[in-house]
Protein backbone atom coordinates (compact mmCIF):
# COMPACT_ATOMS: atom_id res chain seq x y z
CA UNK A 1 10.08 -82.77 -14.43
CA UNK A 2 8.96 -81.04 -17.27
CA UNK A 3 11.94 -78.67 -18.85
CA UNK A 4 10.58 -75.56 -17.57
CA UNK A 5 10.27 -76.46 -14.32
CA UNK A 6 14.16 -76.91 -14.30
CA UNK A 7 14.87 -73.00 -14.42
CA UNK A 8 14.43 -73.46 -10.40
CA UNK A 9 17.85 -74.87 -9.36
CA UNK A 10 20.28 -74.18 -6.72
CA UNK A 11 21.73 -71.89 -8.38
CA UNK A 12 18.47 -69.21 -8.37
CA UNK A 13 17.63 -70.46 -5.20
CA UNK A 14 21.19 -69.03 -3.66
CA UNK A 15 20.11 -66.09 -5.51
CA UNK A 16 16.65 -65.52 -4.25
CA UNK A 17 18.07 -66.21 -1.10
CA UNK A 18 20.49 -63.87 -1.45
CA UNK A 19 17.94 -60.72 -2.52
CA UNK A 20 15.91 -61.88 0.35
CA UNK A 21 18.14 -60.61 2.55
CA UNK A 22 17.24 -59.36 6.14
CA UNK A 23 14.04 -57.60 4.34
CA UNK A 24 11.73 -60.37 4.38
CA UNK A 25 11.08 -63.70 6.82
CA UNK A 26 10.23 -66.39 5.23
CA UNK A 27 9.12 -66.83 1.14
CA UNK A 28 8.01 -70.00 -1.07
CA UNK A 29 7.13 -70.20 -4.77
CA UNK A 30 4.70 -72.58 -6.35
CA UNK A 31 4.85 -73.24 -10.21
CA UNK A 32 2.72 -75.38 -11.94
CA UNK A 33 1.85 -77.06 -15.50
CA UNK A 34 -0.95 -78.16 -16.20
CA UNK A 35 -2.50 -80.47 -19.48
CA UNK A 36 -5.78 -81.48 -19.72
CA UNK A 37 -9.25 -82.11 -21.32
CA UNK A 38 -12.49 -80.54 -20.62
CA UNK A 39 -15.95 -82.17 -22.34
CA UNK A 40 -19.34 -80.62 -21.63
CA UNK A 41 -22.06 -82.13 -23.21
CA UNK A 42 -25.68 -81.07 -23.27
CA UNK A 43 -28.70 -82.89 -24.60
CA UNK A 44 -26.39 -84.95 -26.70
CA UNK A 45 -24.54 -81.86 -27.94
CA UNK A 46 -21.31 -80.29 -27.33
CA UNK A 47 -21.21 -77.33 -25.68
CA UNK A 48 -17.29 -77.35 -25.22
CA UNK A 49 -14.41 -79.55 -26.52
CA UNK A 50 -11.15 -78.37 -25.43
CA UNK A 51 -7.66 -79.60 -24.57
CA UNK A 52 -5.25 -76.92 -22.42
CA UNK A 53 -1.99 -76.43 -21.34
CA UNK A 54 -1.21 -74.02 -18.87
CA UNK A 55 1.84 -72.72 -16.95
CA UNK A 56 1.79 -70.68 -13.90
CA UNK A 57 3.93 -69.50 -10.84
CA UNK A 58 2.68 -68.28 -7.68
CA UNK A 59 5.48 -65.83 -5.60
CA UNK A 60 4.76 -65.58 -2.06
CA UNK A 61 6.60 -63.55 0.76
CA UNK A 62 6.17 -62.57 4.52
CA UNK A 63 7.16 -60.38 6.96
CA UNK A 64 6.09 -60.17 10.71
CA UNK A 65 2.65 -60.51 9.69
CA UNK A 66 2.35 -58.73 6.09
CA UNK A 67 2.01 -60.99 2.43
CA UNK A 68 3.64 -60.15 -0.90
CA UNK A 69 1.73 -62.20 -3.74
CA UNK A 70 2.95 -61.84 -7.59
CA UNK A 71 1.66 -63.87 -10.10
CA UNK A 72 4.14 -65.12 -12.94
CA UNK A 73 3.16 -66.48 -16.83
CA UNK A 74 6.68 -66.02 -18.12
CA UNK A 75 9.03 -68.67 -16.32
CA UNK A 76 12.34 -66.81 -17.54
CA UNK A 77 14.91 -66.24 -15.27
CA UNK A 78 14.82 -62.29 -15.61
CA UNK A 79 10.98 -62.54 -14.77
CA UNK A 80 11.17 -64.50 -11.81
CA UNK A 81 14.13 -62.23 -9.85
CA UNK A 82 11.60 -59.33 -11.00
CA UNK A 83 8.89 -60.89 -9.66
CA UNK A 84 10.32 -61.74 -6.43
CA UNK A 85 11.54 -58.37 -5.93
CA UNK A 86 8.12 -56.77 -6.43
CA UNK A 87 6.51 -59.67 -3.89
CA UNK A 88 9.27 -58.15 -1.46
CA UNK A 89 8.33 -55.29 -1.97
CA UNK A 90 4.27 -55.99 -1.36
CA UNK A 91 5.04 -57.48 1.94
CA UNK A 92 7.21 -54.88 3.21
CA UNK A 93 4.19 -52.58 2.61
CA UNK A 94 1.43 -54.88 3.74
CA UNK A 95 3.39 -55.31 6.65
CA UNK A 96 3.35 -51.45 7.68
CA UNK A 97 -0.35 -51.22 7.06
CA UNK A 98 -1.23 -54.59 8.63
CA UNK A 99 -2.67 -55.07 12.20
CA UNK A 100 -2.25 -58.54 13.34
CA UNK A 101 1.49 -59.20 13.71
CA UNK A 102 2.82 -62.55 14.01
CA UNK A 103 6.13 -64.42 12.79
CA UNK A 104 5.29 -67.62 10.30
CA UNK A 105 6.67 -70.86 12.39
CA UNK A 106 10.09 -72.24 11.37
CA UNK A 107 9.72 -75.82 9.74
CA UNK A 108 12.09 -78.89 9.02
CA UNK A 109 12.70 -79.07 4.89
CA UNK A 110 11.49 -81.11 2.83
CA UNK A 111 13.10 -82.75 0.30
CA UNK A 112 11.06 -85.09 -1.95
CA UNK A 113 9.40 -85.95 -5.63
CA UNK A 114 5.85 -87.53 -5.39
CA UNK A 115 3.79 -89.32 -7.98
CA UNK A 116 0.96 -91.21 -8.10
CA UNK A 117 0.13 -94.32 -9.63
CA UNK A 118 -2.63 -94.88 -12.73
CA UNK A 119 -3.40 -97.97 -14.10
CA UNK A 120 -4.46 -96.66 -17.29
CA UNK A 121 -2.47 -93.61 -18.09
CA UNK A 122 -4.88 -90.18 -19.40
CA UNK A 123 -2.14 -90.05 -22.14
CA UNK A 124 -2.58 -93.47 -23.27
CA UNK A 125 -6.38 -92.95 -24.65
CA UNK A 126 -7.32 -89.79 -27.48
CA UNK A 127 -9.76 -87.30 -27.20
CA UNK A 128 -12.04 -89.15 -29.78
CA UNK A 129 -12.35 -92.33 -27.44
CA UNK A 130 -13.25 -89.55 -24.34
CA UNK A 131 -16.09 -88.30 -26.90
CA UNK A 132 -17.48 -91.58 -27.72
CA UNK A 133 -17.80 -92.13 -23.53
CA UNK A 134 -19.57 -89.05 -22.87
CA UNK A 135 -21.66 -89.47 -25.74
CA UNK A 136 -22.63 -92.64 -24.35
CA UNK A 137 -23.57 -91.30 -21.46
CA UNK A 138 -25.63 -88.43 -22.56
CA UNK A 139 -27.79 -91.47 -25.08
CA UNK A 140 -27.94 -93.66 -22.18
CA UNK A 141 -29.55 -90.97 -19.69
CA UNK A 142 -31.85 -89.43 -22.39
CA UNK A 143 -33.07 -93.35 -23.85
CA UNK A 144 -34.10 -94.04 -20.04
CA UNK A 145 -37.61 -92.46 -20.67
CA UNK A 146 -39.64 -90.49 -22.71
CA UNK A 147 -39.64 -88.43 -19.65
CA UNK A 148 -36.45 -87.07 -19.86
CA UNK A 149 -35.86 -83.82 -21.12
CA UNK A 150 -32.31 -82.60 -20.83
CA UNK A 151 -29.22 -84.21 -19.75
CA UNK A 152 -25.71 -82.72 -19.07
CA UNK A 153 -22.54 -84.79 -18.75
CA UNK A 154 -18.88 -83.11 -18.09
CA UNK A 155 -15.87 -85.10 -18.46
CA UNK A 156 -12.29 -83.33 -17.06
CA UNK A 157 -9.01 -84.85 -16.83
CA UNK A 158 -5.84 -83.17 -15.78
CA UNK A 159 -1.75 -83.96 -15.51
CA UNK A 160 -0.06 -81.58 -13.28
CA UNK A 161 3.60 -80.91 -12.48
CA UNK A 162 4.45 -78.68 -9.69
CA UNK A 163 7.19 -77.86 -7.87
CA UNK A 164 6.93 -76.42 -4.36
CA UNK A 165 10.31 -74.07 -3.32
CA UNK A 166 10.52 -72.22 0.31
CA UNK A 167 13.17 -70.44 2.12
CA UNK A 168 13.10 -72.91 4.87
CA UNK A 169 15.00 -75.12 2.27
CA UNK A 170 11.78 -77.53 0.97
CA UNK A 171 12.21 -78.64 -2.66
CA UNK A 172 9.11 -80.44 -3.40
CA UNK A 173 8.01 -82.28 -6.76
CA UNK A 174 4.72 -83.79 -8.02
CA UNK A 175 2.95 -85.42 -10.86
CA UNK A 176 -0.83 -85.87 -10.36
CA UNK A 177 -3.15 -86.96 -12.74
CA UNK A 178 -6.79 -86.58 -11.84
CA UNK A 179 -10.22 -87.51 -13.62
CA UNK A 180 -13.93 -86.36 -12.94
CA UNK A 181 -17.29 -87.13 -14.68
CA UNK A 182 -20.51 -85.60 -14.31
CA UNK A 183 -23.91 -86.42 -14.97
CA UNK A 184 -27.02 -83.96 -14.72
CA UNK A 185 -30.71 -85.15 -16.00
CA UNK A 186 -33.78 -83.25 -15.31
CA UNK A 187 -37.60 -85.32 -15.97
CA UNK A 188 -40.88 -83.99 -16.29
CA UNK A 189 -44.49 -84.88 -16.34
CA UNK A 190 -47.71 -83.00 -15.46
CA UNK A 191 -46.09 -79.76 -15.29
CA UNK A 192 -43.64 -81.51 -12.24
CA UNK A 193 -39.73 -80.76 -13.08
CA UNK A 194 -37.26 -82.88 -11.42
CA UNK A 195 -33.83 -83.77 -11.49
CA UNK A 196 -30.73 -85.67 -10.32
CA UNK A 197 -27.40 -85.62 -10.07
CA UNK A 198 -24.19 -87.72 -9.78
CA UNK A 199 -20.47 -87.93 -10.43
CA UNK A 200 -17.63 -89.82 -9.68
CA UNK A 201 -14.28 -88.47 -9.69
CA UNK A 202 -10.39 -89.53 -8.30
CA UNK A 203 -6.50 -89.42 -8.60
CA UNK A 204 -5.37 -91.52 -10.95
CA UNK A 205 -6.24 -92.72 -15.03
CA UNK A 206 -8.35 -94.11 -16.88
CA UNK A 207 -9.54 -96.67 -14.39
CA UNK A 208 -11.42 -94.04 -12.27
CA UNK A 209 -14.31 -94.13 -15.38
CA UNK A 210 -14.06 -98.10 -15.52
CA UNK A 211 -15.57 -98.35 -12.34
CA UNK A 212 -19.18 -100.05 -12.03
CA UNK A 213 -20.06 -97.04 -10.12
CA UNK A 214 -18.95 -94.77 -13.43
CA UNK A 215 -20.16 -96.89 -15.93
CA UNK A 216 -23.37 -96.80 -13.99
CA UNK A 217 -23.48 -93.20 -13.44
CA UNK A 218 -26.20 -91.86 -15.89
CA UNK A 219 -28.69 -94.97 -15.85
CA UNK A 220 -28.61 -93.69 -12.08
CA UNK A 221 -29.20 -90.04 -12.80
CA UNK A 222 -31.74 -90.94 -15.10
CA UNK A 223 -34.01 -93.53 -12.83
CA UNK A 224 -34.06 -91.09 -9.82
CA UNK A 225 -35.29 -88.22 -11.89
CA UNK A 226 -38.48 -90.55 -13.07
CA UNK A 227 -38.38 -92.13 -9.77
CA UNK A 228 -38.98 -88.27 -8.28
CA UNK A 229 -41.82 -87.73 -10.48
CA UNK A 230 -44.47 -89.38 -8.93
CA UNK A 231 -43.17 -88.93 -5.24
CA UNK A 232 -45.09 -86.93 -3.08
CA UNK A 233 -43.51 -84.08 -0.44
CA UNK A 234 -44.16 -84.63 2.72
CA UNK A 235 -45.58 -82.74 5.77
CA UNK A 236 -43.87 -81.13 7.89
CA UNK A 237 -42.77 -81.46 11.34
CA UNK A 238 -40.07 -82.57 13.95
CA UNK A 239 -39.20 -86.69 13.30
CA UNK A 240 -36.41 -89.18 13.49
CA UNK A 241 -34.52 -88.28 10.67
CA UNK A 242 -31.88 -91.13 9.14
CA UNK A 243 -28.73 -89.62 7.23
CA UNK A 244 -26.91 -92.05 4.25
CA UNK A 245 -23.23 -91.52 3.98
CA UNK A 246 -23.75 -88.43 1.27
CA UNK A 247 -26.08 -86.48 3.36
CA UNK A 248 -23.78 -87.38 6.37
CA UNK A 249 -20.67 -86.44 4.43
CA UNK A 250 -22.62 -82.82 3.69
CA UNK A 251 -23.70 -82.46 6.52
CA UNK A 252 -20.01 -82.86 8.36
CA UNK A 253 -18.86 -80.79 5.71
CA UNK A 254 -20.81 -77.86 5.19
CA UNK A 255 -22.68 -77.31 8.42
CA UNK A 256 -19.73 -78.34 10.91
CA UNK A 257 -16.34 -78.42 8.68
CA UNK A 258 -16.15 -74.65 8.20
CA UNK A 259 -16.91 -73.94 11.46
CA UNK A 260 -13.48 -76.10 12.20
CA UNK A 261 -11.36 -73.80 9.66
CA UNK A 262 -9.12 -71.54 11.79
CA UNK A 263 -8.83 -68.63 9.63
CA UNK A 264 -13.05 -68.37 10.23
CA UNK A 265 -12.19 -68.87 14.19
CA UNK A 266 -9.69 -66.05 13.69
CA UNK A 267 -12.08 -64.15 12.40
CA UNK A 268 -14.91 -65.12 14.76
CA UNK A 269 -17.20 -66.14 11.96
CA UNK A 270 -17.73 -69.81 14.14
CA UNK A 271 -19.50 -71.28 16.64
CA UNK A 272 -16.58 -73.14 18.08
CA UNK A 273 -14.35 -70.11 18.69
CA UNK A 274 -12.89 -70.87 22.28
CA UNK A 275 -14.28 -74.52 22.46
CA UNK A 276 -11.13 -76.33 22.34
CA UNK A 277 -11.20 -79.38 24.85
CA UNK A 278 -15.00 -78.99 25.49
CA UNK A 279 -18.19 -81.36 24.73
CA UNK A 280 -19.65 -79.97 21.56
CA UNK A 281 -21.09 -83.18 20.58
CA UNK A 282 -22.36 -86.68 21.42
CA UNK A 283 -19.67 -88.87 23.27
CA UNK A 284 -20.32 -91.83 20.03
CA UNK A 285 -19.20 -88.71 17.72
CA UNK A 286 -15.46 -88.75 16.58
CA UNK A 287 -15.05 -86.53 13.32
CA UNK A 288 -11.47 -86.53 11.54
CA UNK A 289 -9.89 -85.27 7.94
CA UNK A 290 -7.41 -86.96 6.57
CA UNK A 291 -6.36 -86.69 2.85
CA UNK A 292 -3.72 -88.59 2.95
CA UNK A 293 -3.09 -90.72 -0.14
CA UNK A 294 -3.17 -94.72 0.18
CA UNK A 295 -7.15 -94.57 1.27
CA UNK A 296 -8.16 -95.67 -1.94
CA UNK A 297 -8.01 -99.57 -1.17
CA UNK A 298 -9.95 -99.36 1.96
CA UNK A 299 -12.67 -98.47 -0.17
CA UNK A 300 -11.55 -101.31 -2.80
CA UNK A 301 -11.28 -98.64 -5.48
CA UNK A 302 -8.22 -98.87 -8.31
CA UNK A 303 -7.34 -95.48 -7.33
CA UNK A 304 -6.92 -92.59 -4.88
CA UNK A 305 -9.60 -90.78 -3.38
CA UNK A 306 -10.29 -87.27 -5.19
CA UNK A 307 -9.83 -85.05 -2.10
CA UNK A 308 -6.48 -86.61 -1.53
CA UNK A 309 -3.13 -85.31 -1.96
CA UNK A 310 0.49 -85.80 -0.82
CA UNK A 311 1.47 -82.14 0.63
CA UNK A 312 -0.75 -79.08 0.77
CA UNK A 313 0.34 -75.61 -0.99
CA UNK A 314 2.25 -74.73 1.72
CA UNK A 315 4.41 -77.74 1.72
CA UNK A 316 3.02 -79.32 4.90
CA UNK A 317 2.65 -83.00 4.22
CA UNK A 318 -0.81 -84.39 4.26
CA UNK A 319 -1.89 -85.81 7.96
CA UNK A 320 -4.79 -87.16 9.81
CA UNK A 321 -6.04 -84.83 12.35
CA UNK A 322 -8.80 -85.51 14.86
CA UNK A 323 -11.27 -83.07 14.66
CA UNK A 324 -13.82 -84.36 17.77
CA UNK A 325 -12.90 -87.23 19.65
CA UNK A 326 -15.40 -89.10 22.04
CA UNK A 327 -17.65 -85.19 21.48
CA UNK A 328 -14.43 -83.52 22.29
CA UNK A 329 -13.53 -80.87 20.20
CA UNK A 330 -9.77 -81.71 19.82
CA UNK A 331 -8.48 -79.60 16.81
CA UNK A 332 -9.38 -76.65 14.32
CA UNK A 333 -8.02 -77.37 10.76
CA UNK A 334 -4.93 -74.72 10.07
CA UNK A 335 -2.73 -72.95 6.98
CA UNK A 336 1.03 -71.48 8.14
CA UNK A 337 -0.51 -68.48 9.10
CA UNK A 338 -3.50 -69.81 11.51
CA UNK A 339 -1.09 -72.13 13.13
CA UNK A 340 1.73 -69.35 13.62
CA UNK A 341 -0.90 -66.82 14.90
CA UNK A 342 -2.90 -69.66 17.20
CA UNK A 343 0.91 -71.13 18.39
CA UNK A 344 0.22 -74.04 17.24
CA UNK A 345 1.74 -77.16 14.41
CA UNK A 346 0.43 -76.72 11.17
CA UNK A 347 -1.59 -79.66 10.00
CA UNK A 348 -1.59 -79.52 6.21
CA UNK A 349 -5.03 -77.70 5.10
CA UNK A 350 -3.54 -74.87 3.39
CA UNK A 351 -5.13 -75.58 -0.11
CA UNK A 352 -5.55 -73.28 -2.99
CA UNK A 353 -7.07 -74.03 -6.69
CA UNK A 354 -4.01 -73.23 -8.80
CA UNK A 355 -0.47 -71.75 -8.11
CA UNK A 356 -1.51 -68.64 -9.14
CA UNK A 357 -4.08 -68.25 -5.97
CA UNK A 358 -3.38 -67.91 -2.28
CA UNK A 359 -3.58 -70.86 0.05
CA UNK A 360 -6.49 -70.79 2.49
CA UNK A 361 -7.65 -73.02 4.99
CA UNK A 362 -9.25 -75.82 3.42
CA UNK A 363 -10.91 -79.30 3.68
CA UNK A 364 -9.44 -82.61 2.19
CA UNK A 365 -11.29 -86.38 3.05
CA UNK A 366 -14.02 -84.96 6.32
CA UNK A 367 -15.47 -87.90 8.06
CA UNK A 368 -17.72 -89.34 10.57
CA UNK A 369 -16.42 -92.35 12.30
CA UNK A 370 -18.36 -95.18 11.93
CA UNK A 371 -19.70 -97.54 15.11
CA UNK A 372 -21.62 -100.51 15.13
CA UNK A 373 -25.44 -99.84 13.66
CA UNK A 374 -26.79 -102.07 10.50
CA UNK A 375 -29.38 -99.77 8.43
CA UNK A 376 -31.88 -102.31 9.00
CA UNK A 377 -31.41 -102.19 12.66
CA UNK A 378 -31.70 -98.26 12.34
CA UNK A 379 -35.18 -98.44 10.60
CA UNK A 380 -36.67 -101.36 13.11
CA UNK A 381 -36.17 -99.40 15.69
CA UNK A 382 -37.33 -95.87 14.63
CA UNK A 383 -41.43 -95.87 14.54
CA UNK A 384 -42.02 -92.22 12.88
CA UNK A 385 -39.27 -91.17 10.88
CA UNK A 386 -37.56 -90.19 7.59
CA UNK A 387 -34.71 -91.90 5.56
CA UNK A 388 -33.17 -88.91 3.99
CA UNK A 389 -30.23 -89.76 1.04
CA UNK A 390 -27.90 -87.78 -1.02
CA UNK A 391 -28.09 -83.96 -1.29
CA UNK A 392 -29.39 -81.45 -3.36
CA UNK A 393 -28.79 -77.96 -2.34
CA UNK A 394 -28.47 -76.32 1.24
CA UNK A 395 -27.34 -73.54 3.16
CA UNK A 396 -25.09 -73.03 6.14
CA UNK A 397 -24.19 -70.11 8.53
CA UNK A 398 -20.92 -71.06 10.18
CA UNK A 399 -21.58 -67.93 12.82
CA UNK A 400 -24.54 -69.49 14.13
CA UNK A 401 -24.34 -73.06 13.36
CA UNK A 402 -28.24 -72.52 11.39
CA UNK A 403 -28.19 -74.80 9.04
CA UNK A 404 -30.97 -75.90 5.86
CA UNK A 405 -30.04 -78.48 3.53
CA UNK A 406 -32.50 -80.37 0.75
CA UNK A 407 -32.32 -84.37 0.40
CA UNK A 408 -32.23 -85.72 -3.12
CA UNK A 409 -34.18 -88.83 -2.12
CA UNK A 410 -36.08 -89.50 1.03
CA UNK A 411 -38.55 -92.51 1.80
CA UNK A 412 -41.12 -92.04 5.09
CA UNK A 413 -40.73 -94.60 7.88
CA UNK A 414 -43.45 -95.81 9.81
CA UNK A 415 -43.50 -98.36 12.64
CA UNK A 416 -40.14 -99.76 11.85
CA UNK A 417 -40.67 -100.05 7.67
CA UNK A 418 -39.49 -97.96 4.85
CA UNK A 419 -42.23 -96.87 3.31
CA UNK A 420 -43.07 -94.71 -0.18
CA UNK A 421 -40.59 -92.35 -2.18
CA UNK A 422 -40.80 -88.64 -0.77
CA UNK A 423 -39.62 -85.18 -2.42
CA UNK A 424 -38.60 -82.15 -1.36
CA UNK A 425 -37.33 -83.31 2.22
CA UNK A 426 -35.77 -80.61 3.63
CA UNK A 427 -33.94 -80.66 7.08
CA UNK A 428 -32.91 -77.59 9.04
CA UNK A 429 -31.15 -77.34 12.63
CA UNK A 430 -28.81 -75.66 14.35
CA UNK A 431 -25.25 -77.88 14.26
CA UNK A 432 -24.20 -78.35 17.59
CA UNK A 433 -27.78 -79.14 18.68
CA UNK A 434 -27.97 -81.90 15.81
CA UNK A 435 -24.31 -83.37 16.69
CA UNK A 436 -25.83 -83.75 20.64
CA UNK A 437 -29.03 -86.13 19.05
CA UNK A 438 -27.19 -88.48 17.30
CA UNK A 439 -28.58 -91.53 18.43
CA UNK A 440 -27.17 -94.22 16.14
CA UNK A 441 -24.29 -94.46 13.96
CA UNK A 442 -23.85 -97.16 10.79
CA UNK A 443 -20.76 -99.44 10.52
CA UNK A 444 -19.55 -99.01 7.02
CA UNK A 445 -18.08 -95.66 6.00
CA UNK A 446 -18.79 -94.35 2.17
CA UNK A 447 -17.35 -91.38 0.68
CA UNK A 448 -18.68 -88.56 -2.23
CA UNK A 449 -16.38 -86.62 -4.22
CA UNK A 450 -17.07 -82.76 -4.85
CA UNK A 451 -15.65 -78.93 -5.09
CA UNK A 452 -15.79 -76.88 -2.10
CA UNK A 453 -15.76 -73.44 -3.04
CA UNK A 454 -14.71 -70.26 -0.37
CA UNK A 455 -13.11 -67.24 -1.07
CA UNK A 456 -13.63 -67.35 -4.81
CA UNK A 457 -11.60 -70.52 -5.26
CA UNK A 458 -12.51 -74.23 -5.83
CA UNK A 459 -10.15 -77.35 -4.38
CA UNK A 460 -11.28 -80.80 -4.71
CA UNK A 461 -12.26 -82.83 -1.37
CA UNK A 462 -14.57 -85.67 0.07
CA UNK A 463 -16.47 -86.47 2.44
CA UNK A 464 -18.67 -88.73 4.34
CA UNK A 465 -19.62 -91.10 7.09
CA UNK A 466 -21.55 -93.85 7.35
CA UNK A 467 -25.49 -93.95 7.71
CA UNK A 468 -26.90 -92.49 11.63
CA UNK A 469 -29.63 -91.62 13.03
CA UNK A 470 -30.67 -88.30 14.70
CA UNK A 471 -33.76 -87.66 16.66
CA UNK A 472 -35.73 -84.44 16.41
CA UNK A 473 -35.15 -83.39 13.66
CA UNK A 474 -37.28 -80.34 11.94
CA UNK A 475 -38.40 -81.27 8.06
CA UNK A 476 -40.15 -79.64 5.46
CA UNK A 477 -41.62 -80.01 2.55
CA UNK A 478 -44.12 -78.42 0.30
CA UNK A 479 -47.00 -79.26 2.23
């Protein structure tokens, strides 16, 4: 543990204990440092070559259903016991002006250091030899064609300590590397503009960009860009519409996941407020998130999956829970304070972006479980349809369940065969309606890595499924 990190020993812990008192209920502190790169290139240029080191401390307390948040940079001891006397403070106040009251659930300590494995340590390779990659990845995308006319790539790499503290008596230590790369390319001809997009991203070293999937990762932008240029849109109507695992995984995500957060039932922004234990989808529909590390190898990758992660910010480990089972609705996901308030376990979804930012009810690894479909069995036995893959851009409304989203690629089917290239598929539904017409599902699960953004905060997650099939399904396009 790094040296600063060692200021919080027993010894302030008695003492923060001890100013506690009878005034406040329950407290934790989360302090972090963080070192890491950041490479943005554009058309072969840099736009931003940096290296940071940051070090933060999040105080949090509670009582009978007020917060007290301060936000640390000095880690001295003086600054801390200030600190935590000011969060006091806060939640005393936000506690008389509050209206839901609710006492934060009692939990077992825990005790533990974590740390995750890398093959090829971030520490191990210099900043020059992270250049020359994204370099090469910005002259691969822009030699594809003559047709391309801007590329982006973004490389980021971080090391974080942390140490997790609460007055339940946790003590919690971890040191997580991560690594993400980006690639952006946008192609024109005749006045037509299109573009594509990929990344690949994961806990662990070096090995995460030594993939074939990484080292692939531009020459893929690039021919789907040109690819889009001559496809035509389609016209629009209702048809059997085929997801692959990225539109599936966006799909789960954006238009039912946030409708499964409980701070948004709590709030009655979702559709599924009060639906516990009833149908909401098709009985071959089982949806669960589970971020716990060790998934990496199922997908025969040489490291963890980017929306894992050992213990959430609350210091609830990581867990599978079964979101719909068999079309059941079986669980919301839940933070320490929907869980408390909704009497019931948390499950480990309280996520926040730094130390220095509130936990809220988050996402980690959202999935659709796969059953026994092939793809080609899929397309034989739709006769008008659409194969819709990856995802541009979309929109959801968690209140209603409307949802819109944009395929990157799409190809029409017809009579059982793929047929041409299409662009500018969109799809549009309403979520529970969608979930009740799935009428095939793929066997093989794959997984995208992304940010999920709410609340003005960004936390790293997958998702996915495997391919299905869902009948009536509105699409547009721009004829």
């Amino acid at each position: 543990m790094i040296d600063a990190l060692k200021k919080f020993d027993d010894n302030l812990i008695t003492e923060l204990n001890k100013i506690a008192g009878n005034k406040i209920e329950y407290w934790d502190i989360r302090c972090g440092i963080s070192i890491g790169t950041t490479l943005d290139f554009t058309d072969r240029k840099s736009k931003e070559i940096s290296s940071y080191e940051t070090t933060q401390c999040g105080i949090r307390t509670f009582i009978n259903g007020g917060w007290g948040f301060v936000v640390l940079k000095d880690l001295d001891k003086k600054s801390i016991i200030d600190g935590f006397t000011t969060a006091i403070k806060l939640a005393r106040l936000s506690e008389s002006l509050c209206v839901n009251k609710f006492k934060i659930q009692k939990r077992d300590p825990i005790i533990k250091s974590f740390k995750n494995d890398s093959r090829k340590k971030l520490e191990e390779v210099n900043i020059e030899e992270k250049i020359l990659l994204v370099k090469h990845h910005e002259k691969v995308a822009s030699d594809y064609s003559s047709k391309i006319k801007n590329t982006r790539t973004v490389y980021r790499d971080g090391h974080g300590y942390t140490i997790f503290i609460n007055s339940d008596g946790s003590f919690i230590n971890q040191d997580i590397t991560l690594l993400r790369l980006f690639n952006l390319v946008f192609a024109q001809e005749n006045g037509t503009i299109q573009r594509a997009v990929n990344s690949v991203g994961g806990i662990g070293g070096l090995e995460i960009i030594e993939t074939e999937k990484a080292q692939n990762l531009s020459i893929k932008s690039a021919k789907e860009a040109i690819e889009l240029l001559t496809s035509k849109s389609p016209v629009g109507g209702k048809f059997t519409v085929i997801m692959d695992p990225k539109l599936t995984g966006t799909f789960i995500h954006e238009a039912f996941g946030h409708a499964v957060e409980a701070d948004l039932i709590l709030s009655k922004e979702s559709i599924l407020e009060g639906m516990i234990g009833e149908k909401v989808a098709a009985e071959n529909i089982s949806i669960v998130d589970d971020p716990t590390m060790g998934q990496g190898k199922l997908y025969n990758l040489p490291y963890e999956l980017f929306g894992s992660y050992f213990v959430d910010d609350e210091g609830v480990l990581s867990q599978k829970t079964t979101i719909i089972e068999n079309g059941i609705l079986k669980n919301f996901l839940h933070n320490l304070e929907t869980a408390s308030r909704m009497d019931v376990l948390p499950n480990g979804h309280g996520r926040a972006s730094s130390s220095v930012s509130r936990p809220q009810v988050r996402m980690g690894i959202t999935k659709l479980e796969p059953k026994d479909w092939t793809l080609e069995e899929m397309i034989k036995d739709t006769k008008n349809g659409v194969l819709c893959e990856d995802f541009q851009y979309g929109y959801t409304d968690p209140t209603t369940g409307n949802f819109q989203f944009k395929a990157k690629l799409s190809y029409k089917i017809e009579n059982g065969e793929k047929k041409e290239l299409m662009r500018d598929v969109s799809l549009s539904g309403m979520t529970l309606e969608v979930l009740n017409r799935i009428s095939a599902i793929g066997k093989k699960v794959d997984l995208s890595d992304g940010m999920c953004g709410k609340g003005g905060q960004s936390v790293r997650v997958c998702d996915g499924g495997p391919y299905i099939r869902i009948e009536n399904v509105m699409v547009g396009g721009l004829n």
